[in-house]
Protein backbone atom coordinates (compact mmCIF):
# COMPACT_ATOMS: atom_id res chain seq x y z
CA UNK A 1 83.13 98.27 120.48
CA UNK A 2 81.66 95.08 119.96
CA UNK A 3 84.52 92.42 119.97
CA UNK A 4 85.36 91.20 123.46
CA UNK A 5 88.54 91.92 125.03
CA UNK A 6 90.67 89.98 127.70
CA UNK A 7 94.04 91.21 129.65
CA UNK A 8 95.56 88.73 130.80
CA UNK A 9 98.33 89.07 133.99
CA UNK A 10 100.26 86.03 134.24
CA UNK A 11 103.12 85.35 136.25
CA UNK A 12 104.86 83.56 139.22
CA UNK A 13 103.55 83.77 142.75
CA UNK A 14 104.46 86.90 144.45
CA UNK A 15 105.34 88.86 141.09
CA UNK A 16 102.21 91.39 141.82
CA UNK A 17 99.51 90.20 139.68
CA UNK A 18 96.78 90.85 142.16
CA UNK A 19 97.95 93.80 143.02
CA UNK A 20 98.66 95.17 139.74
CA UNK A 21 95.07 94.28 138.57
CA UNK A 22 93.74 96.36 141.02
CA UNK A 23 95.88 99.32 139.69
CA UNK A 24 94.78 98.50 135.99
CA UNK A 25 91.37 98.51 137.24
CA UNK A 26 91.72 102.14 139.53
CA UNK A 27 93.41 103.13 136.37
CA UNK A 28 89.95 102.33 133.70
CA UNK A 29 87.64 103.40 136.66
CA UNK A 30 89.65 106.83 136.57
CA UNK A 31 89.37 106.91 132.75
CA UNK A 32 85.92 105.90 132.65
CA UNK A 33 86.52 102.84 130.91
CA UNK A 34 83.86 99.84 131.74
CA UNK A 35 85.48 96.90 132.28
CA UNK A 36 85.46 93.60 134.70
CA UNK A 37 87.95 92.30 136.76
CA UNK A 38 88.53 88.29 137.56
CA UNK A 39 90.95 86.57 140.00
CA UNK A 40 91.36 83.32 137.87
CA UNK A 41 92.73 81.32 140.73
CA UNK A 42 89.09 81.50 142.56
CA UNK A 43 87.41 79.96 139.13
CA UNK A 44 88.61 76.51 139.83
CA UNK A 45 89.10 76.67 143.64
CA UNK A 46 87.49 73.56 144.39
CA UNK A 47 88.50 70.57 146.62
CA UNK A 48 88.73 67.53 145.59
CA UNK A 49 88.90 68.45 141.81
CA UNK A 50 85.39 66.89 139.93
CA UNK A 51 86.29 63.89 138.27
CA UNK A 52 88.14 63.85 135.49
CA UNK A 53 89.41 67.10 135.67
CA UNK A 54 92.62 66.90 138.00
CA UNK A 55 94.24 70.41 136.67
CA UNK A 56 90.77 71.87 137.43
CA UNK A 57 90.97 73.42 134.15
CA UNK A 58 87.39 72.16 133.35
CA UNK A 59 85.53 73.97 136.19
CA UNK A 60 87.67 77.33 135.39
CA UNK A 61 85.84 77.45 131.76
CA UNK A 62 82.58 76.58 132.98
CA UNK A 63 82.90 79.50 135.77
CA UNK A 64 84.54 81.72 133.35
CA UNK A 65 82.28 81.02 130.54
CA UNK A 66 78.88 81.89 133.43
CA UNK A 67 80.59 84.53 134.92
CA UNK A 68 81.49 86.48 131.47
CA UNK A 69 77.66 85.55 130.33
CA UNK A 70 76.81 87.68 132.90
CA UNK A 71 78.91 90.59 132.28
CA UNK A 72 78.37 90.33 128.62
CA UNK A 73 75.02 90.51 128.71
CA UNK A 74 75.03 93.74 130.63
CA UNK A 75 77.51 94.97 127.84
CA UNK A 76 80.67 94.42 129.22
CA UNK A 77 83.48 93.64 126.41
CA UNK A 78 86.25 93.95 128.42
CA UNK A 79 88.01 91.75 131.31
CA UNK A 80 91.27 92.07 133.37
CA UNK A 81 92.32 88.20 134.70
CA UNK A 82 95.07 87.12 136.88
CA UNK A 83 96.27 83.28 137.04
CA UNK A 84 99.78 82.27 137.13
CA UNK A 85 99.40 80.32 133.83
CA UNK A 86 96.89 82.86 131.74
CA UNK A 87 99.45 83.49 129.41
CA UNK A 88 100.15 80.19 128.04
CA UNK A 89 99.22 79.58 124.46
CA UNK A 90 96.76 77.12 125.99
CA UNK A 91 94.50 78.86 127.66
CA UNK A 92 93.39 80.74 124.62
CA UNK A 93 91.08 78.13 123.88
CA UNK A 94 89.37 78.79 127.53
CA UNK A 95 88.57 82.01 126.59
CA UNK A 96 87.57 81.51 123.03
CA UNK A 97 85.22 79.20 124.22
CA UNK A 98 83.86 81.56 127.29
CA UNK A 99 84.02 85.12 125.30
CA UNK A 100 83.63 84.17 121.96
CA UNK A 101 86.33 82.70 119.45
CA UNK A 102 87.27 86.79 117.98
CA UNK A 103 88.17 87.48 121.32
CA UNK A 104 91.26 89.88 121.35
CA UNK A 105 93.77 88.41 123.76
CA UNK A 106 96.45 90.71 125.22
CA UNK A 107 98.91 88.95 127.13
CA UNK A 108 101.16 90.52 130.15
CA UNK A 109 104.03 88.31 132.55
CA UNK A 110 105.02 90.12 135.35
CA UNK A 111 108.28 88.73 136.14
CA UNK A 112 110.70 89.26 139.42
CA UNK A 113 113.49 87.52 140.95
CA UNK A 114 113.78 85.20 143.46
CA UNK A 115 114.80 87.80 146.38
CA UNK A 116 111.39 89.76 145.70
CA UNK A 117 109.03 87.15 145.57
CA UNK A 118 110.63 85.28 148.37
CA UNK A 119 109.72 88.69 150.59
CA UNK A 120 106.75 89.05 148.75
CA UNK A 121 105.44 85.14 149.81
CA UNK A 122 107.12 86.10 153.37
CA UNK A 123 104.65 88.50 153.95
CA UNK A 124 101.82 86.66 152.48
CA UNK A 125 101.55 83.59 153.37
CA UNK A 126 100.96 83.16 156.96
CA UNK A 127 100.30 79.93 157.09
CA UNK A 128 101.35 76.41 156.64
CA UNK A 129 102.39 76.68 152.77
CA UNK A 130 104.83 79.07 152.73
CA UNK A 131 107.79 76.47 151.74
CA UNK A 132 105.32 74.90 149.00
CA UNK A 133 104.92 78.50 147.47
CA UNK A 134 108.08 79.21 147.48
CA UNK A 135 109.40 76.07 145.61
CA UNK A 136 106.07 76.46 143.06
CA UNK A 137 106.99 79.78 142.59
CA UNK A 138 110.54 78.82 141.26
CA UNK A 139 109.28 76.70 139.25
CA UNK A 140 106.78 78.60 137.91
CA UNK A 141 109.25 81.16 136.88
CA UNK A 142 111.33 78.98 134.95
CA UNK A 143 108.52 77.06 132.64
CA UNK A 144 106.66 80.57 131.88
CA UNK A 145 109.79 81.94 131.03
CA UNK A 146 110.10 79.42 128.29
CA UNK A 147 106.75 78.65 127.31
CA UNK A 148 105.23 82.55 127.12
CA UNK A 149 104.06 83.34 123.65
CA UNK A 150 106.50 85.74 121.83
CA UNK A 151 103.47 88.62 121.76
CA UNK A 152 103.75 88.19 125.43
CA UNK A 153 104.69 91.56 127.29
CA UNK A 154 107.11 90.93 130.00
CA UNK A 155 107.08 93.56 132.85
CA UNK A 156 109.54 93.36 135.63
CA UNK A 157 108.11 94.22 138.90
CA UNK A 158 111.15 94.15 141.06
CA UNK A 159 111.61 97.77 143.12
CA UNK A 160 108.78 99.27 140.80
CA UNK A 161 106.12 101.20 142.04
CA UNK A 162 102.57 99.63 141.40
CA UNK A 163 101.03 102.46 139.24
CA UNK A 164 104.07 102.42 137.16
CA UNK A 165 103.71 98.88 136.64
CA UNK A 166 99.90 99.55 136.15
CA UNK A 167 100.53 102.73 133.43
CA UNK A 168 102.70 100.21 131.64
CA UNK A 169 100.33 97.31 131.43
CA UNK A 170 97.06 99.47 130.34
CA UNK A 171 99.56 101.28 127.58
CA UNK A 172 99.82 97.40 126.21
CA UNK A 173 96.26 96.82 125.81
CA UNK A 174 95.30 100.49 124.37
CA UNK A 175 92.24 100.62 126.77
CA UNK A 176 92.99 104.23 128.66
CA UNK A 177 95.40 106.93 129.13
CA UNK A 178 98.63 106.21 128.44
């Protein structure tokens, strides 16, 4: 397999997409499929953002683009990336431009409601921004609700067990067992 490959887990904060990455990931390890795993969030994690790039959306390529150099060139050809907004119609040009313009985008939103994410941030966020991640979160929700591509997978997360939700996501991208 030559053509690269990217999975990527979009969805509110608190739906699971960290989480459920790492299950994809035990999941490929288990089948002995290579791949590489990215927390997109930690791409642009900068502070202030460079100039001219408020959204930060600059810095992600360029890290993306390094980073997946580096796998690339030791043969890797497929990747497994979280970030609330990945599955915008967007962002395809981000990874066009890092992993080659015949990449082979699969797109998954974990979705949940309200209740579950709210417990979810509750636990999570111990500190100071709990009531910021909350509201974002809402928000969030709503405008990837109605902006997700129509070839976007929705999985609902709420009262599911993580390798179920991690089965279901590698069955979408034909990578390992089903």
């Amino acid at each position: 397999m030559n053509q690269a490959e990217v999975l990527l887990i979009g969805g509110r904060a608190g739906v699971g997409k960290s989480t459920v990455a790492w299950e994809v990931s035990a999941l490929l390890r288990a089948a002995e499929v290579a791949h590489a795993v990215l927390e997109g969030d930690l791409m642009g994690q900068v502070h202030p953002a460079p100039p001219g790039d408020p959204h930060r959306a600059g810095i992600t390529e360029r890290n993306l683009a390094a980073v997946w150099s580096n796998f690339a060139e030791l043969g890797y050809r497929r990747l497994v990336y979280t970030n609330t907004v990945s599955v915008l119609p967007e962002s395809a040009a981000m990874f066009e431009h890092a992993m080659g313009s015949h990449v082979r985008i699969v797109r998954v939103l974990l979705t949940a409601t309200d209740t579950t994410t709210y417990g979810r941030l509750l636990g999570r966020e111990i500190g100071s921004e709990l009531d910021r991640e909350v509201a974002n979160s809402m928000r969030r929700a709503r405008f990837l609700d109605e902006h997700a591509p129509t070839d976007t997978v929705r999985v609902a997360t709420d009262g599911r067990k993580v390798t179920d939700l991690a089965r279901e996501v590698v069955a979408v991208t034909g990578w390992g067992p089903q």
